[in-house]
N, C-alpha and C. Protein backbone atom coordinates (compact mmCIF):
# COMPACT_ATOMS: atom_id res chain seq x y z
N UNK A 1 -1.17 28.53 12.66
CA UNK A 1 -0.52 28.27 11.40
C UNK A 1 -1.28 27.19 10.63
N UNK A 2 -1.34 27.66 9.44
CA UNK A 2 -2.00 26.59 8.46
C UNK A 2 -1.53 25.47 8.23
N UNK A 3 -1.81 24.24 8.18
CA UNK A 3 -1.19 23.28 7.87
C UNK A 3 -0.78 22.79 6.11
N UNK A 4 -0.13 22.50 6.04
CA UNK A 4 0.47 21.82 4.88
C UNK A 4 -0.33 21.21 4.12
N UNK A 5 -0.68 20.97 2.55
CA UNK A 5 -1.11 19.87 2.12
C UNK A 5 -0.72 17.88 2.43
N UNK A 6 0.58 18.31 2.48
CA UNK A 6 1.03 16.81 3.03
C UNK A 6 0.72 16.75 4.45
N UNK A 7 0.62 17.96 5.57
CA UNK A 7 0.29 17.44 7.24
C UNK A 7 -0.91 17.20 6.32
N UNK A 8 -1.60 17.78 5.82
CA UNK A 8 -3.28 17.10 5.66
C UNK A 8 -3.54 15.88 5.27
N UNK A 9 -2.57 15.31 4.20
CA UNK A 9 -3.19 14.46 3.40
C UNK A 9 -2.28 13.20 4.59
N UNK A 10 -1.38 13.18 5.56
CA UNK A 10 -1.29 12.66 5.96
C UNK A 10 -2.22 11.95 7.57
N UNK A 11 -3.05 13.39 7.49
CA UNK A 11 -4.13 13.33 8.88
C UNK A 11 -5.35 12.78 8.33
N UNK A 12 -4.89 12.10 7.02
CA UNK A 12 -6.87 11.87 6.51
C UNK A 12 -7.52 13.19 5.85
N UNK A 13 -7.12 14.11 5.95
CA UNK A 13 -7.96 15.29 5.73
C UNK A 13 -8.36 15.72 4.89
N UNK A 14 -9.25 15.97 3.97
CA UNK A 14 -8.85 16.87 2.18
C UNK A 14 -7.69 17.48 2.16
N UNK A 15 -7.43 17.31 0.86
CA UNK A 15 -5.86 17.41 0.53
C UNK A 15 -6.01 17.99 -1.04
N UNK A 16 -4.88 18.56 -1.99
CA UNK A 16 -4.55 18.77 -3.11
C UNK A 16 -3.78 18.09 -3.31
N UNK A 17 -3.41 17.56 -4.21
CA UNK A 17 -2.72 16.59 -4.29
C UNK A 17 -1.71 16.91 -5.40
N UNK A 18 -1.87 17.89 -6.04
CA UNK A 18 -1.11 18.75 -7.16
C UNK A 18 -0.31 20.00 -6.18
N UNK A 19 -0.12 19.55 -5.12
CA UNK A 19 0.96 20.82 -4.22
C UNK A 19 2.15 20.50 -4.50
N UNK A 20 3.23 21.33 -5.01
CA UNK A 20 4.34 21.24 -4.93
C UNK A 20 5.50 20.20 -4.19
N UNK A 21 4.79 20.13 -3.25
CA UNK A 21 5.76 19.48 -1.91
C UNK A 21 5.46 18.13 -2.55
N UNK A 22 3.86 18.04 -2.77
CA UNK A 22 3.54 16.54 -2.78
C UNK A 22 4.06 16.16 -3.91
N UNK A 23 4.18 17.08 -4.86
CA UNK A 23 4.82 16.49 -6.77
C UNK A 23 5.97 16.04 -6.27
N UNK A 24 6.87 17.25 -6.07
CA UNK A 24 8.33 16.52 -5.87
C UNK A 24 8.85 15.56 -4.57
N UNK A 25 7.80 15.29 -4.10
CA UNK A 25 7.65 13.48 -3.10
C UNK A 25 7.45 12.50 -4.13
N UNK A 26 6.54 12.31 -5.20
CA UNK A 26 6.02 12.07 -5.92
C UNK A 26 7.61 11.59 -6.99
N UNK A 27 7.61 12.61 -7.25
CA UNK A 27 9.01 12.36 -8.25
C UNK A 27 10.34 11.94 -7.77
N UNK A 28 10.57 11.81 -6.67
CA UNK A 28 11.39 11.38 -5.67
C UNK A 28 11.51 10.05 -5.53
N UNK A 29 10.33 9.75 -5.66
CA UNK A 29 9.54 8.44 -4.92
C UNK A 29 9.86 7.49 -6.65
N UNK A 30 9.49 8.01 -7.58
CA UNK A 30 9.48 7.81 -8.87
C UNK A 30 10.98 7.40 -9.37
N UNK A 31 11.73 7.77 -9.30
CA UNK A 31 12.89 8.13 -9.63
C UNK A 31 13.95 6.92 -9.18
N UNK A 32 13.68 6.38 -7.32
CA UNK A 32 13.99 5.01 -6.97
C UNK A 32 13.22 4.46 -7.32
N UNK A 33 11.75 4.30 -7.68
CA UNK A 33 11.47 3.21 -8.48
C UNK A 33 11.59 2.76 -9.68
N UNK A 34 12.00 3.69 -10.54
CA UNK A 34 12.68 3.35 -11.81
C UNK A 34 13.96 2.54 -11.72
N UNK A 35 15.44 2.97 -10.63
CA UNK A 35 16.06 1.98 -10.44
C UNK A 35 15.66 0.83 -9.56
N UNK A 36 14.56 0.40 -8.79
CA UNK A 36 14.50 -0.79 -8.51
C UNK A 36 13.78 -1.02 -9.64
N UNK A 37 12.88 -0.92 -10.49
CA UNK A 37 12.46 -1.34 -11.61
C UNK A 37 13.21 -2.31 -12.78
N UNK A 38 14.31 -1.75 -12.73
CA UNK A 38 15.31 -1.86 -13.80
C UNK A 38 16.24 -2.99 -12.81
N UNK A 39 16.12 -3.63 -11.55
CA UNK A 39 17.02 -3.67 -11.35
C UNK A 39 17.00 -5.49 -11.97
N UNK A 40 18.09 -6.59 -11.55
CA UNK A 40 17.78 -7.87 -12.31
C UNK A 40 17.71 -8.91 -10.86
N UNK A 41 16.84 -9.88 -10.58
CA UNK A 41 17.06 -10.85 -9.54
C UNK A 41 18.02 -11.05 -8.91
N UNK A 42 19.47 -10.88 -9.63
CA UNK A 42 20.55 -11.73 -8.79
C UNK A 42 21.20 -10.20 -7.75
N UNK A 43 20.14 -9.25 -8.01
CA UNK A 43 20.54 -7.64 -7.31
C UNK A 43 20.15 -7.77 -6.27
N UNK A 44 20.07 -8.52 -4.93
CA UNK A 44 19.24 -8.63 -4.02
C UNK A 44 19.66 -7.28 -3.54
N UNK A 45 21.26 -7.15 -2.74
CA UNK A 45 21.43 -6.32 -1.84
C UNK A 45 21.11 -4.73 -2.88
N UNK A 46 21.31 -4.58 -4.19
CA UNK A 46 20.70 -3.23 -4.54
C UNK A 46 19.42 -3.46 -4.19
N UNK A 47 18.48 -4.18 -4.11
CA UNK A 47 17.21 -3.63 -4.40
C UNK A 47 16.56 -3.66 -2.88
N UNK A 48 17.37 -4.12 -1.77
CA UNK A 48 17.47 -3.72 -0.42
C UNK A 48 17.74 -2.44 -0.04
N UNK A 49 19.31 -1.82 -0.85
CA UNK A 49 18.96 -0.36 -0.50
C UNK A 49 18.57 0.57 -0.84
N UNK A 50 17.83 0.48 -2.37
CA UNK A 50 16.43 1.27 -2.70
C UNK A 50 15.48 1.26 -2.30
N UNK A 51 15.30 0.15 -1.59
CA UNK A 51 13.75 0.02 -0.65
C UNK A 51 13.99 1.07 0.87
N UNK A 52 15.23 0.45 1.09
CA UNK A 52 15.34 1.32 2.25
C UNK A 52 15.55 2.64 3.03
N UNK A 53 16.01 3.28 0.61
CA UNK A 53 15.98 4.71 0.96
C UNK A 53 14.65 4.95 0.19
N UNK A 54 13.58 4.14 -0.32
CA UNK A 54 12.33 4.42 -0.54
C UNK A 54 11.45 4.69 0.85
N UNK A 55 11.29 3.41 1.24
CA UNK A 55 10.37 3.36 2.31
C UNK A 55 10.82 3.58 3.31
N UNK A 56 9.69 3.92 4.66
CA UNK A 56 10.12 4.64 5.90
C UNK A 56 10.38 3.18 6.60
N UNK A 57 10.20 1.98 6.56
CA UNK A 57 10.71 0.83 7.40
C UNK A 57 10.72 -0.46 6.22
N UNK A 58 12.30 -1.17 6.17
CA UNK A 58 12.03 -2.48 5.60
C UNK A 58 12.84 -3.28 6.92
N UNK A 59 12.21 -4.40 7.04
CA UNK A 59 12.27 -5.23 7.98
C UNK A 59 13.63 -6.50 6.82
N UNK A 60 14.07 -7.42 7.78
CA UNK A 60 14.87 -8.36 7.11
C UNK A 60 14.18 -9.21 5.77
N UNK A 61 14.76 -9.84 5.06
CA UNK A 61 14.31 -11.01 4.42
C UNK A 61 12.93 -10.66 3.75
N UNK A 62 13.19 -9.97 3.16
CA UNK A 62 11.89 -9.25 1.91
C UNK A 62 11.84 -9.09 0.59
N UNK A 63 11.40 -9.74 -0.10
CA UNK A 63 11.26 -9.83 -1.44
C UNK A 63 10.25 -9.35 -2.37
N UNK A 64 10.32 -8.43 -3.08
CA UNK A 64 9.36 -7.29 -3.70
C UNK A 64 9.70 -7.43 -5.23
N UNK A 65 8.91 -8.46 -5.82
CA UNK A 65 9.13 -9.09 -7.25
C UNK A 65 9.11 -7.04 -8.30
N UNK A 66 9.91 -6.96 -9.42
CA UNK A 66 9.34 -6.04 -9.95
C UNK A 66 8.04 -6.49 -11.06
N UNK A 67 7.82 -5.32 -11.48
CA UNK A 67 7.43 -4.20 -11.14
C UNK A 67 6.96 -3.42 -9.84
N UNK A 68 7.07 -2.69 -8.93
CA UNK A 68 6.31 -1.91 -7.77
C UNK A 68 6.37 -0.77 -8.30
N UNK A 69 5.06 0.00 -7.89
CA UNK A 69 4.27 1.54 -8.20
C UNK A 69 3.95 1.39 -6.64
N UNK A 70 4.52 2.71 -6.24
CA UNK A 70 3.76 3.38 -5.53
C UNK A 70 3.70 5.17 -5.19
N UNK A 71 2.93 5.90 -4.29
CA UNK A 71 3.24 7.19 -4.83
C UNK A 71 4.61 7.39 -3.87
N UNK A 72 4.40 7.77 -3.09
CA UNK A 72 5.49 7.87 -2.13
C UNK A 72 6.71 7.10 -1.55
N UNK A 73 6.19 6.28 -1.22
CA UNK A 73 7.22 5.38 -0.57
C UNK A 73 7.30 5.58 0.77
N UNK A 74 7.34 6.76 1.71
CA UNK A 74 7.71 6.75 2.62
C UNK A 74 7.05 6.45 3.52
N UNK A 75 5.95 6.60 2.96
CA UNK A 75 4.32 6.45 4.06
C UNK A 75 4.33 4.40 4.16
N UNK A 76 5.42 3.63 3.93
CA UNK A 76 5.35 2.64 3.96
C UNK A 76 6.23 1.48 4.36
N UNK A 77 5.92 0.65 5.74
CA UNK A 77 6.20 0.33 6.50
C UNK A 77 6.01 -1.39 6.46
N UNK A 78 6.85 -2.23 6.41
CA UNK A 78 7.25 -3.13 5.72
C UNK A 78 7.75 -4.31 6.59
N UNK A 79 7.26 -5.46 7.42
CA UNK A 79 8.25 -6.18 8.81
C UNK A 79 9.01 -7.06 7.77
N UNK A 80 9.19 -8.14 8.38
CA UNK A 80 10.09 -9.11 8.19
C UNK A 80 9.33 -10.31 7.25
N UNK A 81 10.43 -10.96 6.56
CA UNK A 81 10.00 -12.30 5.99
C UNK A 81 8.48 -12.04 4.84
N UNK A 82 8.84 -10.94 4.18
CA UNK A 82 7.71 -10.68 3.47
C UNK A 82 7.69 -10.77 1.99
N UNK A 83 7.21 -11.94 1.12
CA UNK A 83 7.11 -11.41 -0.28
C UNK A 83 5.95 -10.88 -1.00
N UNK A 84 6.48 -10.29 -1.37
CA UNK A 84 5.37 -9.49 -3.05
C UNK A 84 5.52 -9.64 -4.33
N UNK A 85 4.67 -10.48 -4.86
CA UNK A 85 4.68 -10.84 -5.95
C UNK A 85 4.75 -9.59 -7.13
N UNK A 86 4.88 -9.80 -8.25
CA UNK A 86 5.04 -8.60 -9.48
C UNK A 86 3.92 -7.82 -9.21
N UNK A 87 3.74 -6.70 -10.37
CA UNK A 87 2.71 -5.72 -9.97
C UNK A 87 2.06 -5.32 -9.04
N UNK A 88 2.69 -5.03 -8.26
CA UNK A 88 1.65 -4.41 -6.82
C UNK A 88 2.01 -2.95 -7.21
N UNK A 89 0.64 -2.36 -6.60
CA UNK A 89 0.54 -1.08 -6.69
C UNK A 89 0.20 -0.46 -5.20
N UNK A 90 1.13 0.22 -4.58
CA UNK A 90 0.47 0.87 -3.13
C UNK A 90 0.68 2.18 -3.65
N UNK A 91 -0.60 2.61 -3.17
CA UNK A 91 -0.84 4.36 -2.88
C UNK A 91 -0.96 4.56 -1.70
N UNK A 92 0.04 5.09 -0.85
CA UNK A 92 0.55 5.26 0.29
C UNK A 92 -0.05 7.00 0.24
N UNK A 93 -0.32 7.39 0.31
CA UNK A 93 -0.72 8.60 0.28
C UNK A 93 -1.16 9.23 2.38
N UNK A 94 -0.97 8.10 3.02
CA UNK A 94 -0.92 7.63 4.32
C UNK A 94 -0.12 6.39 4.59
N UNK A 95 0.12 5.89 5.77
CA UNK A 95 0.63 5.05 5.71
C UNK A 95 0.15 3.19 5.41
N UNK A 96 1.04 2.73 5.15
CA UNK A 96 0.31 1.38 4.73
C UNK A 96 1.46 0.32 5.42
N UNK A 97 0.53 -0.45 6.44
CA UNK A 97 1.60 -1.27 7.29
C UNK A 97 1.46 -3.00 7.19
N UNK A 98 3.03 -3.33 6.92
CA UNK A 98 2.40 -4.57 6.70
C UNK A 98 3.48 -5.64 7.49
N UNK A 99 2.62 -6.91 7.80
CA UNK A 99 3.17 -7.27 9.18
C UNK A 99 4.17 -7.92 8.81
N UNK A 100 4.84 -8.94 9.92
CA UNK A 100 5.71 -10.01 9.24
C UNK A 100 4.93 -11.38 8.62
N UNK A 101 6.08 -11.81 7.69
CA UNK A 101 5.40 -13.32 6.88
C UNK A 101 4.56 -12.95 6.51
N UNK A 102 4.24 -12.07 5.51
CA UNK A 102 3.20 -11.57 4.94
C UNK A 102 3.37 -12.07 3.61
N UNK A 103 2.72 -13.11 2.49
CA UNK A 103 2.47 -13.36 1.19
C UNK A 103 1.71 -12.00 0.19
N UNK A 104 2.35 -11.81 -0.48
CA UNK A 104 1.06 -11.19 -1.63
C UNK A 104 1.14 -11.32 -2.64
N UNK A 105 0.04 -11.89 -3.64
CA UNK A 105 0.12 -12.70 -5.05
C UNK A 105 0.30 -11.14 -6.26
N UNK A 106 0.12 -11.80 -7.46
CA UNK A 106 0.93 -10.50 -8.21
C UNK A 106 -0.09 -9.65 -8.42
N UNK A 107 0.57 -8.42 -8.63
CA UNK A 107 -1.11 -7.36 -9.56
C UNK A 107 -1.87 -7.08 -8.03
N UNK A 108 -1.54 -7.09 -6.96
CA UNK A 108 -2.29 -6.41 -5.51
C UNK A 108 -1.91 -5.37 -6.10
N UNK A 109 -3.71 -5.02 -5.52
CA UNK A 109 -3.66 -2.82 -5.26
C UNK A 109 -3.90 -2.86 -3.51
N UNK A 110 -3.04 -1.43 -2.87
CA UNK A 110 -3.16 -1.44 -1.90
C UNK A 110 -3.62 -0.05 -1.81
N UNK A 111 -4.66 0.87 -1.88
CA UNK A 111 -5.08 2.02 -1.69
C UNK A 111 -5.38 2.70 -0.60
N UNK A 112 -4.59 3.77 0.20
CA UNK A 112 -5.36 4.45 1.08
C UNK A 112 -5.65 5.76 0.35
N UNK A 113 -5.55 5.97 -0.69
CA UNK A 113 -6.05 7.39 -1.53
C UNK A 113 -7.59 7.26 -1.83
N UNK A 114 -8.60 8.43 -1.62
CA UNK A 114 -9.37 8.24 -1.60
C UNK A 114 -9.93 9.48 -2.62
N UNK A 115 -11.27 9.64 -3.08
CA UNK A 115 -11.88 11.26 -4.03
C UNK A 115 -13.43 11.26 -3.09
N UNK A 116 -13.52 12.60 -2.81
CA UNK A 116 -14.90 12.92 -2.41
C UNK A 116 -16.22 12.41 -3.29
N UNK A 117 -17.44 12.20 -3.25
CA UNK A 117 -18.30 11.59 -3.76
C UNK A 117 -18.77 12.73 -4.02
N UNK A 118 -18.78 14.11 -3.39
CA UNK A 118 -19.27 15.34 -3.65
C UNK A 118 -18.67 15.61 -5.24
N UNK A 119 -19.59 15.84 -6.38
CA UNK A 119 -19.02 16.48 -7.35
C UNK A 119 -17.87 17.50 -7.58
N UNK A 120 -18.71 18.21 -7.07
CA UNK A 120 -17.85 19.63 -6.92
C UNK A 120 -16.45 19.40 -6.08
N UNK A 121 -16.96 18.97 -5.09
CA UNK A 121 -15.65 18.85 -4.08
C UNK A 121 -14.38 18.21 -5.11
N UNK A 122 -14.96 16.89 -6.07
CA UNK A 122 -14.04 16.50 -6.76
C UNK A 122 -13.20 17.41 -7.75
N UNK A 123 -13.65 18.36 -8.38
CA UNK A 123 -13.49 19.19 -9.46
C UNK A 123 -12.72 20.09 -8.85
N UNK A 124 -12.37 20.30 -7.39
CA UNK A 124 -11.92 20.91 -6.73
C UNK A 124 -10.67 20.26 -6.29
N UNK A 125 -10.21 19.59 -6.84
CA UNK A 125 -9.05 18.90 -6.98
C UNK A 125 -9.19 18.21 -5.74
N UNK A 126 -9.87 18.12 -4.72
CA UNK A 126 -10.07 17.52 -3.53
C UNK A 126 -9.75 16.27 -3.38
N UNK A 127 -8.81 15.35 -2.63
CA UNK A 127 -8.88 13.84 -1.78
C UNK A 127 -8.23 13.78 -0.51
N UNK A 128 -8.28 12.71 -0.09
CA UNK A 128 -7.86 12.42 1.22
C UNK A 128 -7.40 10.45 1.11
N UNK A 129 -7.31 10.58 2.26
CA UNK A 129 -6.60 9.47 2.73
C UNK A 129 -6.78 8.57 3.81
N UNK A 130 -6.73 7.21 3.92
CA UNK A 130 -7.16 6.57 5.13
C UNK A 130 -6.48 5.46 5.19
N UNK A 131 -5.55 5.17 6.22
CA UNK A 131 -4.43 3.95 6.25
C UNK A 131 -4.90 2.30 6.49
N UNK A 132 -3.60 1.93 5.93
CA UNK A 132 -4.29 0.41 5.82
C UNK A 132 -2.79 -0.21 6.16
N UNK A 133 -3.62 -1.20 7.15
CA UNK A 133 -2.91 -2.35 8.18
C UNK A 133 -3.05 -3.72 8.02
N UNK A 134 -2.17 -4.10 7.59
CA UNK A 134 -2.03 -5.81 7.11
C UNK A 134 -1.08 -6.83 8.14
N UNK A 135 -1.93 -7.26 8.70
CA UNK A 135 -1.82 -7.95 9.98
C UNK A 135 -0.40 -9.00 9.35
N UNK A 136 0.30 -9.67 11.07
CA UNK A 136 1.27 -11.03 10.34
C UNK A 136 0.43 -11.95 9.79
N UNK A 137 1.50 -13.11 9.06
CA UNK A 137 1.17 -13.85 8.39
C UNK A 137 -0.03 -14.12 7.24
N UNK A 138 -0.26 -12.94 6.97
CA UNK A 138 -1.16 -12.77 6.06
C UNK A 138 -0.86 -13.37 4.90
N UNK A 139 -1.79 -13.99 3.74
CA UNK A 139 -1.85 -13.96 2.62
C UNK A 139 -2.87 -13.54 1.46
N UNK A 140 -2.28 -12.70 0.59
CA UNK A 140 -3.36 -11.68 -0.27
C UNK A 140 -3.20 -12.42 -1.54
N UNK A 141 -3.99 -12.51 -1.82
CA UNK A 141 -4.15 -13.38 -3.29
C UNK A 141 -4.18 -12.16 -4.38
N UNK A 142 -3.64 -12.86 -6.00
CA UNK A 142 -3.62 -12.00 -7.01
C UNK A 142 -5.13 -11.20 -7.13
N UNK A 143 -4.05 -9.89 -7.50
CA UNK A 143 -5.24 -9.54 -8.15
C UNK A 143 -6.37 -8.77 -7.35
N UNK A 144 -5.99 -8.96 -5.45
CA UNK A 144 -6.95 -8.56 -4.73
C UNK A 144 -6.55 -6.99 -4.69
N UNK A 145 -7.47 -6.25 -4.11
CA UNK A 145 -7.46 -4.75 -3.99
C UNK A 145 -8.10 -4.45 -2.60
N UNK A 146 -6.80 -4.07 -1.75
CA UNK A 146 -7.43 -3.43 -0.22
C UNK A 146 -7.65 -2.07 -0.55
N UNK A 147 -8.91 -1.54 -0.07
CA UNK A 147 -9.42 -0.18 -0.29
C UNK A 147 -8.93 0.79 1.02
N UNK A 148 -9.31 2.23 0.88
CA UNK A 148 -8.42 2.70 2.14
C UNK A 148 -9.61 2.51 3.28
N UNK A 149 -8.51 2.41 4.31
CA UNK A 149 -9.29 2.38 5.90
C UNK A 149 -9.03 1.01 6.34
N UNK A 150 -8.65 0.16 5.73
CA UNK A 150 -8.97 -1.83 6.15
C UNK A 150 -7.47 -1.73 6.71
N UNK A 151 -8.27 -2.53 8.05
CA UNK A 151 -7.27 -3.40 8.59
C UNK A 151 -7.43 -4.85 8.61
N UNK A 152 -6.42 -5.49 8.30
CA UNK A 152 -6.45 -7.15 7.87
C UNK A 152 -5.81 -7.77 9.11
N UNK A 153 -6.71 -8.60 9.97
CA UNK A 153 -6.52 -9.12 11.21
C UNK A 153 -5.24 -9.98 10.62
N UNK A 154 -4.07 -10.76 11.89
CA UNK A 154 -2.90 -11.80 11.57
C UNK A 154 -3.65 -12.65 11.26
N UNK A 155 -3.23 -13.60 10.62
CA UNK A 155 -3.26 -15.53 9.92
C UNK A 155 -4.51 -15.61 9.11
N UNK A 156 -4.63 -13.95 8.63
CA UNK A 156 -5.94 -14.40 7.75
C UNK A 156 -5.58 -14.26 6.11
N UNK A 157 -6.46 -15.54 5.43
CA UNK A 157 -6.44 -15.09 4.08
C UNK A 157 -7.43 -14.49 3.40
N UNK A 158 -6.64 -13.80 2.11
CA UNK A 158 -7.94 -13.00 1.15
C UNK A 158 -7.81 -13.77 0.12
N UNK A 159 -8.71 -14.58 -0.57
CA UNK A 159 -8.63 -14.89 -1.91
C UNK A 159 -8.78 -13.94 -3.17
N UNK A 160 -7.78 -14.57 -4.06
CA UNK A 160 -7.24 -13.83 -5.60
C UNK A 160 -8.73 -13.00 -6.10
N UNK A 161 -8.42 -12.05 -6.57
CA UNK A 161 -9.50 -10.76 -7.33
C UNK A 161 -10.32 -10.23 -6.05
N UNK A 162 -10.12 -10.11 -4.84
CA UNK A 162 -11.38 -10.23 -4.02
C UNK A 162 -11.01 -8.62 -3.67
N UNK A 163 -12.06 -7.77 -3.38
CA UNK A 163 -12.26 -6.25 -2.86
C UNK A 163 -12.70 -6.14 -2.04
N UNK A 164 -11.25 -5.84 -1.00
CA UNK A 164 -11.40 -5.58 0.49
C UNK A 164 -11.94 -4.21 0.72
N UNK A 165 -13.61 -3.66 1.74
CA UNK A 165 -13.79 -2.37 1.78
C UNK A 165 -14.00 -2.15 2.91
N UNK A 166 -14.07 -3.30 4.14
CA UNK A 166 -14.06 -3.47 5.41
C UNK A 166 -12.74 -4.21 6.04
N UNK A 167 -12.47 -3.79 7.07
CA UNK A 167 -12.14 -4.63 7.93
C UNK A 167 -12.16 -6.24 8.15
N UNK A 168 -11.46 -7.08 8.32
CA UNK A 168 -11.01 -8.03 8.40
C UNK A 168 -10.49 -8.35 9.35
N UNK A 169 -11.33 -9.63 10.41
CA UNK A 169 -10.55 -10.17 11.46
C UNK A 169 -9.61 -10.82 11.36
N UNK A 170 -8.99 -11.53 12.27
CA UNK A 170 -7.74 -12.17 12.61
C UNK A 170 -8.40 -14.04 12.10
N UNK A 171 -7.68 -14.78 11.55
CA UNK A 171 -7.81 -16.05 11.18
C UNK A 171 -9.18 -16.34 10.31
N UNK A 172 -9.19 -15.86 9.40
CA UNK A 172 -10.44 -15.92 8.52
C UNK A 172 -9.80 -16.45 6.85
N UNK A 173 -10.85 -16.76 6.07
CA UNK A 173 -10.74 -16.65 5.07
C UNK A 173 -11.72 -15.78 4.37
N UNK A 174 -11.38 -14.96 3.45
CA UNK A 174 -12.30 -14.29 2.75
C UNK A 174 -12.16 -14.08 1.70
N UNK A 175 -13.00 -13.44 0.96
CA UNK A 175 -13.02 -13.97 -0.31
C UNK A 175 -14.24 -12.82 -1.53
N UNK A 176 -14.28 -12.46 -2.32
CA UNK A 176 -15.38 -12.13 -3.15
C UNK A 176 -15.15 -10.49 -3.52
N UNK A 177 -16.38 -9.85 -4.04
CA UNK A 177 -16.39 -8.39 -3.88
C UNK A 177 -17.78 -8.04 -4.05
N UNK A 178 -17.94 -7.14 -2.68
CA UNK A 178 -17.02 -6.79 -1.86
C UNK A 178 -16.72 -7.79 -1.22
N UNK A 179 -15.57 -8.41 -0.90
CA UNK A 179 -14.85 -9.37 0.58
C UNK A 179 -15.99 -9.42 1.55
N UNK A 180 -15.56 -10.94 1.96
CA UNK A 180 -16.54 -11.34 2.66
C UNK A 180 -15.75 -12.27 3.38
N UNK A 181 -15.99 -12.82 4.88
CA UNK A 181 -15.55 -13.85 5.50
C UNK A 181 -16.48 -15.36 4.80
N UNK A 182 -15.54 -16.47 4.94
CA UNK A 182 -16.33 -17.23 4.41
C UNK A 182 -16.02 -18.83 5.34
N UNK A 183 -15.04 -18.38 5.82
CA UNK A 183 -14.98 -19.32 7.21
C UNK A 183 -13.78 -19.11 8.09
N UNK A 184 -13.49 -19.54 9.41
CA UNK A 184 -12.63 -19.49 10.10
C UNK A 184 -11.65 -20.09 9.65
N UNK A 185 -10.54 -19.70 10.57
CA UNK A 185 -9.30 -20.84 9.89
C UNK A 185 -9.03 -21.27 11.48
């Protein structure tokens, strides 16, 4: 049996991304984010259980400033004691995991959506996907953009605007674009 566009795009695999299944995930996904969008600060417990019928895990004590974009929601997995500053954008298009005590400054992109470099392949409506893991106690500075595939070791920081396209150990600081370690912590 053939597999699905979503088993694909969830295995990494080329994917369409204009499949039916995936639109109305898509619009699903859209639809609670318009009411957490709309919702006002003093809404804690609403905007707890839009997250929780958004995403596939929210952990306790999490704070997700609005605006949030993302495509899905479900592909996204969320621990404890975590804030997110305004504008973050995750394209979950796979999953995207993020640890506990996790900081993130405003305007983070978190991408595991990816487009073939092959022309054609592109024109062919073709992408795929590659998940991204954000270790505890992390902090992501504004403005930074994890690309798909990175995993971000625990107690490390990324400094503001910086483009993560590798991997990232555990207790570092890094910094630039592309991201770079720039000393231990």
């Amino acid at each position: 049996m053939e597999k699905s566009e979503k088993q694909k795009m969830l295995a990494g695999e080329l994917y369409r991304s204009n499949d039916p299944e995936l639109a109305r995930d898509r619009a699903k996904a859209g639809e609670f984010l318009q009411i957490y969008n709309s919702t006002l600060a003093k809404e804690v417990n609403r905007r707890t259980e839009v997250l929780q019928a958004l995403f596939a895990q929210v952990g306790s004590n999490i704070e997700i400033v609005p605006p949030l974009f993302c495509d899905y929601g479900s592909n996204i997995y969320v621990g404890d004691d975590v804030f997110i500053n305004c504008g973050c954008v995750i394209l979950d298009c796979t999953s995207v995991r993020i640890g506990n005590k996790v900081l993130v400054g405003p305007s983070v992109q978190l991408y595991t959506a990816s487009h073939p470099i092959d022309p054609e392949m592109r024109l062919a409506g073709l992408e795929s996907a590659a998940p991204i893991t954000i270790g505890n106690n992390v902090w992501i500075g504004g403005g930074a953009i994890i690309c798909p595939g990175v995993t971000i070791g625990d107690n490390t920081t990324i400094g503001a605007g910086s483009v993560v396209t590798k991997d990232l150990p555990a207790r570092v600081v890094a910094v630039g674009n592309p991201c770079r370690v720039i000393r231990d912590v």
